[in-house]
Protein backbone atom coordinates (compact mmCIF):
# COMPACT_ATOMS: atom_id res chain seq x y z
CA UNK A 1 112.93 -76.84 -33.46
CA UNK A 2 110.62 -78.72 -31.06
CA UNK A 3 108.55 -80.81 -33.18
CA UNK A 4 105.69 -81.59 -30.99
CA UNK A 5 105.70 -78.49 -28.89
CA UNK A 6 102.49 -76.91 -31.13
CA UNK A 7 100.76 -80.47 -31.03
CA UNK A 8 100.65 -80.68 -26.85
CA UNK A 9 100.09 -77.13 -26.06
CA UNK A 10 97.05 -77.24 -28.21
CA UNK A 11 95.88 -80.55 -26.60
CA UNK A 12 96.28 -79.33 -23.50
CA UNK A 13 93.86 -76.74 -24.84
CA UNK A 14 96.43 -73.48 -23.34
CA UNK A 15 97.77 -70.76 -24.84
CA UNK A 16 101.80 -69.51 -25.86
CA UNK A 17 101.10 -66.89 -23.12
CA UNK A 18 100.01 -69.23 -20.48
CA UNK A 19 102.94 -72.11 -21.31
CA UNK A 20 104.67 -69.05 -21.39
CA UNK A 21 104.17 -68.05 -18.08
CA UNK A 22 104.00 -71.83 -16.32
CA UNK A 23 107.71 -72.12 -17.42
CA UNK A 24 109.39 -68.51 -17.08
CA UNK A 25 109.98 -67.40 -20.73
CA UNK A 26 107.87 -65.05 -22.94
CA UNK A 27 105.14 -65.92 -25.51
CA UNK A 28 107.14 -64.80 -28.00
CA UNK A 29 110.05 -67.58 -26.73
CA UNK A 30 107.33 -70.00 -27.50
CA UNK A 31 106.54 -68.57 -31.01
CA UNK A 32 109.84 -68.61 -31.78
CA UNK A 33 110.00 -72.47 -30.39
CA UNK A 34 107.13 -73.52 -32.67
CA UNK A 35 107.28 -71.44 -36.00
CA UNK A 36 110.38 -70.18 -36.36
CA UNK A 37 113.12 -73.29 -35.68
CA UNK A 38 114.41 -71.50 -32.35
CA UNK A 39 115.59 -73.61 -29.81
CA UNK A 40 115.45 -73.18 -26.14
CA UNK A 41 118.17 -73.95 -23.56
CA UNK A 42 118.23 -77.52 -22.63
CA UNK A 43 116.59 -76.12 -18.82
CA UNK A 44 114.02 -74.65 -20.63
CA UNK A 45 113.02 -78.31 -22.41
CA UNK A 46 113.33 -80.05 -19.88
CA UNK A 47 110.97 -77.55 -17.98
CA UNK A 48 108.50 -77.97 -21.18
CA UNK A 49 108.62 -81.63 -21.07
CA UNK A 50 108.40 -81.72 -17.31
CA UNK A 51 104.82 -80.08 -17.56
CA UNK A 52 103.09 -81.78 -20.53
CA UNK A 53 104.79 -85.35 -18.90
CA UNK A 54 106.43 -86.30 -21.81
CA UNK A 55 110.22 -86.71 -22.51
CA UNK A 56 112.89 -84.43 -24.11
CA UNK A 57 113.23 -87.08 -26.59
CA UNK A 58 109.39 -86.90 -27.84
CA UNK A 59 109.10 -82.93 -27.82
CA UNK A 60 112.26 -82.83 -30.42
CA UNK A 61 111.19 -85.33 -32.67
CA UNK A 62 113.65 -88.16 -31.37
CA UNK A 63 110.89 -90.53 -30.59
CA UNK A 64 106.94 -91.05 -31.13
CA UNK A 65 106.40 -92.27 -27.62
CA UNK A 66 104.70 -89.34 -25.83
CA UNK A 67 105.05 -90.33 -22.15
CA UNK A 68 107.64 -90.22 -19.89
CA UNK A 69 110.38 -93.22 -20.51
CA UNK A 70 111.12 -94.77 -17.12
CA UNK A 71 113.18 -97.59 -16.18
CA UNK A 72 111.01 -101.03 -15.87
CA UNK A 73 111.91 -104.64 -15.13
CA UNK A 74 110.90 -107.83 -16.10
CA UNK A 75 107.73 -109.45 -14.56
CA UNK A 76 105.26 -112.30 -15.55
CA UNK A 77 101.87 -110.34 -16.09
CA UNK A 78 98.50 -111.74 -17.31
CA UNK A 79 96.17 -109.74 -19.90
CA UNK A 80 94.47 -107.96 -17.18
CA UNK A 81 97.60 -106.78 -15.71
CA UNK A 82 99.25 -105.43 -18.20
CA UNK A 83 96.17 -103.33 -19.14
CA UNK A 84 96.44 -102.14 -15.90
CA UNK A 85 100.35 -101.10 -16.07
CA UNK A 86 99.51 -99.34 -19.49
CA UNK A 87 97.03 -97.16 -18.66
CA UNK A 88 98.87 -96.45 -15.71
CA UNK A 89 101.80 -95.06 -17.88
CA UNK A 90 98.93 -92.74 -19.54
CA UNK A 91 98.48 -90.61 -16.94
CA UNK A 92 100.01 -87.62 -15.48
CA UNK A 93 102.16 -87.59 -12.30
CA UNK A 94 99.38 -86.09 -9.89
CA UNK A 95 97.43 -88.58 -11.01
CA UNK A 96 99.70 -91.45 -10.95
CA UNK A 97 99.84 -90.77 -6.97
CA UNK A 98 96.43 -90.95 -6.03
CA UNK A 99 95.85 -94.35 -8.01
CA UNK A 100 99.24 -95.13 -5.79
CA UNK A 101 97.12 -93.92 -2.69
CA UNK A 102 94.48 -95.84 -3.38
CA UNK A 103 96.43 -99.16 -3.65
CA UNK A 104 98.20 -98.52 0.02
CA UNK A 105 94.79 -97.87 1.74
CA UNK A 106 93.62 -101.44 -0.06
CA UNK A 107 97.03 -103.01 0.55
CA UNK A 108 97.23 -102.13 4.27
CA UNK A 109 96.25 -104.67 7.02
């Protein structure tokens, strides 16, 4: 069963029909997913977690981090920086590349 399926679609504020529809299966898959301890094909997850930006690992229950786990590396960051890579992490993809949009149009000489 995917644990935390319910919990994003509602806030996300859509319906089974329209989750239904962004990733090809019926609202009646997505019942199934959330009430009834069906579980989809691992293309199908990874097409769930894809659009709520979250991991596999979070929609099953394996974790309670909700955002995408991605590979980091060591650095020496004050307070104010490490705010700044946080709330970073919080947002979705789209959004992630206009902040990174912004930063080339300040960073270019």
């Amino acid at each position: 069963m995917i644990k935390n399926l319910k919990q994003l679609r509602i806030e996300k504020g859509i319906s089974q029909h329209q989750l239904a529809e962004v990733i090809g299966v019926s609202q009646q898959s997505i019942n199934k997913y959330e009430n009834h301890g069906v579980e989809p094909d691992i293309e199908t997850l990874i097409k769930i977690a894809d659009y709520f930006n979250t991991s596999v690992d979070y929609l099953i229950g394996h974790t309670q981090i909700s955002r995408v786990i991605e590979e980091t590396s060591s650095f020496d960051l004050n307070q104010k920086e490490a705010q700044v890579i946080q709330r970073f992490r919080l947002v979705n993809r789209r959004q992630k590349e206009c902040v990174l949009n912004i930063l080339d149009c300040f960073s270019q000489k």
